[in-house]
Protein backbone atom coordinates (compact mmCIF):
# COMPACT_ATOMS: atom_id res chain seq x y z
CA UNK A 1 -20.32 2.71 -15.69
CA UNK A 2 -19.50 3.26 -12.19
CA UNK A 3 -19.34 1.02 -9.38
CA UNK A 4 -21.56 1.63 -6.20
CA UNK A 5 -21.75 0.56 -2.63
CA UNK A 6 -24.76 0.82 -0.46
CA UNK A 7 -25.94 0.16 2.91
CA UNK A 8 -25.64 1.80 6.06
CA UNK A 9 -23.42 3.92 3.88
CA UNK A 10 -23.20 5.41 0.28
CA UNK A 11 -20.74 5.84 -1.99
CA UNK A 12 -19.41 5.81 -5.50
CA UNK A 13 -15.72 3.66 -5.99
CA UNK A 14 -13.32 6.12 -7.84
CA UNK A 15 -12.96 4.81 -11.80
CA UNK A 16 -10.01 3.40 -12.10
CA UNK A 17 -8.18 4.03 -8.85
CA UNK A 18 -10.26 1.80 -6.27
CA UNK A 19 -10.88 -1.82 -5.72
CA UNK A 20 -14.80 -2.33 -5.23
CA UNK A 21 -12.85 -4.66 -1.84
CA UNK A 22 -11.36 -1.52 -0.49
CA UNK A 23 -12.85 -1.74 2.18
CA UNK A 24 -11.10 -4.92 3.57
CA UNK A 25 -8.06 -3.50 4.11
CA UNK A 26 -10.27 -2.15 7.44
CA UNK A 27 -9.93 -5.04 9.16
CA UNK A 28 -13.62 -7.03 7.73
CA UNK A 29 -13.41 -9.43 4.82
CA UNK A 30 -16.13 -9.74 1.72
CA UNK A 31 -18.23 -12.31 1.29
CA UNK A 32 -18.33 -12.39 -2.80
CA UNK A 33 -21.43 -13.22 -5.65
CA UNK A 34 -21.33 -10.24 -7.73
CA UNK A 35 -21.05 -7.47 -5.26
CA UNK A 36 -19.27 -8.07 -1.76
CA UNK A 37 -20.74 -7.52 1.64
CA UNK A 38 -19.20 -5.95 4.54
CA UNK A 39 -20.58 -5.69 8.15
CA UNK A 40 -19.05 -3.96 10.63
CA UNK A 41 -19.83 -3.92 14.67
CA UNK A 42 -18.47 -1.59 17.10
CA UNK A 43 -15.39 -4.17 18.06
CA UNK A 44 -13.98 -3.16 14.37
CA UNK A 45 -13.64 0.29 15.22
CA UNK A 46 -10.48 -0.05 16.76
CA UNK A 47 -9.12 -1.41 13.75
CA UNK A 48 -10.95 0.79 11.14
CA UNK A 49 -9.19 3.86 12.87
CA UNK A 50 -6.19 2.49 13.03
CA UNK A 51 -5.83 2.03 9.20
CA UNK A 52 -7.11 5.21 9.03
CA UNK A 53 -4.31 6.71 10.73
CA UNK A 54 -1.64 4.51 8.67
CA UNK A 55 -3.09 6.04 5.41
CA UNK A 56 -2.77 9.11 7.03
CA UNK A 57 0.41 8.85 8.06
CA UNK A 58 1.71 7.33 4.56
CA UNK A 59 0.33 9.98 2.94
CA UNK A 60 2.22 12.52 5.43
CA UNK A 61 2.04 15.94 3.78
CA UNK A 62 0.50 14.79 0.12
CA UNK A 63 -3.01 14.73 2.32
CA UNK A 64 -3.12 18.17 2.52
CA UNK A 65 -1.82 18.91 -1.39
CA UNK A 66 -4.44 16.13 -2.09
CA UNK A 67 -7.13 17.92 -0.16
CA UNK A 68 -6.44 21.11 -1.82
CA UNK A 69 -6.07 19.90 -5.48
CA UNK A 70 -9.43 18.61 -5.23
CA UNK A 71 -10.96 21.65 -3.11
CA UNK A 72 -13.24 23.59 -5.41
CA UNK A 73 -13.12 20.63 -8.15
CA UNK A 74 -15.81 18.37 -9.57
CA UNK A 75 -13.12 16.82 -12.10
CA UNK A 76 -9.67 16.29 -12.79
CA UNK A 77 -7.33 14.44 -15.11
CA UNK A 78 -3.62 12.46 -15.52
CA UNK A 79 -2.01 16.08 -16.30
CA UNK A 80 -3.19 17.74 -13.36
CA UNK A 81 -2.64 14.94 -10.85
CA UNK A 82 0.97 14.84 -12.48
CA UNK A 83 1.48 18.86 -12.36
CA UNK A 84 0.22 18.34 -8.55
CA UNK A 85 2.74 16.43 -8.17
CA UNK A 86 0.07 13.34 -6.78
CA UNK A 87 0.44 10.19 -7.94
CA UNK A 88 -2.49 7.15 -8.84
CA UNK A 89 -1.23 5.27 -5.98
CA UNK A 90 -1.60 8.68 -3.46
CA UNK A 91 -5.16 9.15 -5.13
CA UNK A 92 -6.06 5.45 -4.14
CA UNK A 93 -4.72 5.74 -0.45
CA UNK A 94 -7.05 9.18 -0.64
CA UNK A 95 -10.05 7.56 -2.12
CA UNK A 96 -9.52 4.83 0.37
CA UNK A 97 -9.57 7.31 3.60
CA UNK A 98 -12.73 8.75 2.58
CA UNK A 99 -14.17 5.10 2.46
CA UNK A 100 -12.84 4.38 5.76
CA UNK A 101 -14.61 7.98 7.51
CA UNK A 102 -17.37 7.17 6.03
CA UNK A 103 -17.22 3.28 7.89
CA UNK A 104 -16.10 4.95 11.39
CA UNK A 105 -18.51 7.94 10.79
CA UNK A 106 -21.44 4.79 10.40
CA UNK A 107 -19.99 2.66 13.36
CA UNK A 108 -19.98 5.66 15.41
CA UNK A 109 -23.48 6.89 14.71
CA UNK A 110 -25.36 3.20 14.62
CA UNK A 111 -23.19 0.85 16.44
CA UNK A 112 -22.60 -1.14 13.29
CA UNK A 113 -22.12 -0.58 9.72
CA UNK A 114 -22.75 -2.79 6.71
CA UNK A 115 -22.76 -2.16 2.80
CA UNK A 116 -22.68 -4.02 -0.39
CA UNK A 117 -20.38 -3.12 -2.87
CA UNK A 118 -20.98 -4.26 -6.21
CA UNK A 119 -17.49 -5.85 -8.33
């Protein structure tokens, strides 16, 4: 069973790798029943791009190894991120970045951005 957010923007959590309060490492904190809410205004952006660029950064060259392991792929397993030499923790920082587009991407386009994401 897979978690889901949904809102302004759309998504499916990665099993096992991300917290359904990803998201509040952005700079907005959850409000929490059984899902979390996040709202986001155009004063956040600042902040969501700048942890965008620190997972960038702390993922330094494993980005682009990530970027092509998963190129071409629909699913992987432990092996393969082990042979790729990419570790759970790497895969969460990924899975986290494409979260935190996806929130700038929103803010951008609308001028705010806000989701539930369901624990």
């Amino acid at each position: 069973m897979g978690r889901y957010y949904s809102g302004d923007i759309e998504g499916k959590f990665w099993f096992a790798v991300q917290s359904s309060v990803a998201a509040d490492r952005f700079g907005v904190s959850h409000n929490e029943p059984n899902y979390v809410e996040y709202y986001y205004e155009e004063e956040d952006l600042a902040g969501v791009e700048e942890e965008i660029k620190n997972i960038e950064e702390g993922l330094g060259d494993k980005l682009q190894a990530i970027e092509n392991f998963f190129a071409g792929k629909d699913s992987y397993n432990d092996t393969e991120l082990e042979e790729a030499g990419i570790s759970r923790e790497d895969l969460s920082e990924y899975a986290d970045l494409h979260l935190g587009k996806k929130i700038r991407d929103c803010i951008k386009e609308n001028g705010s951005c806000s989701f539930d994401a369901e624990l």
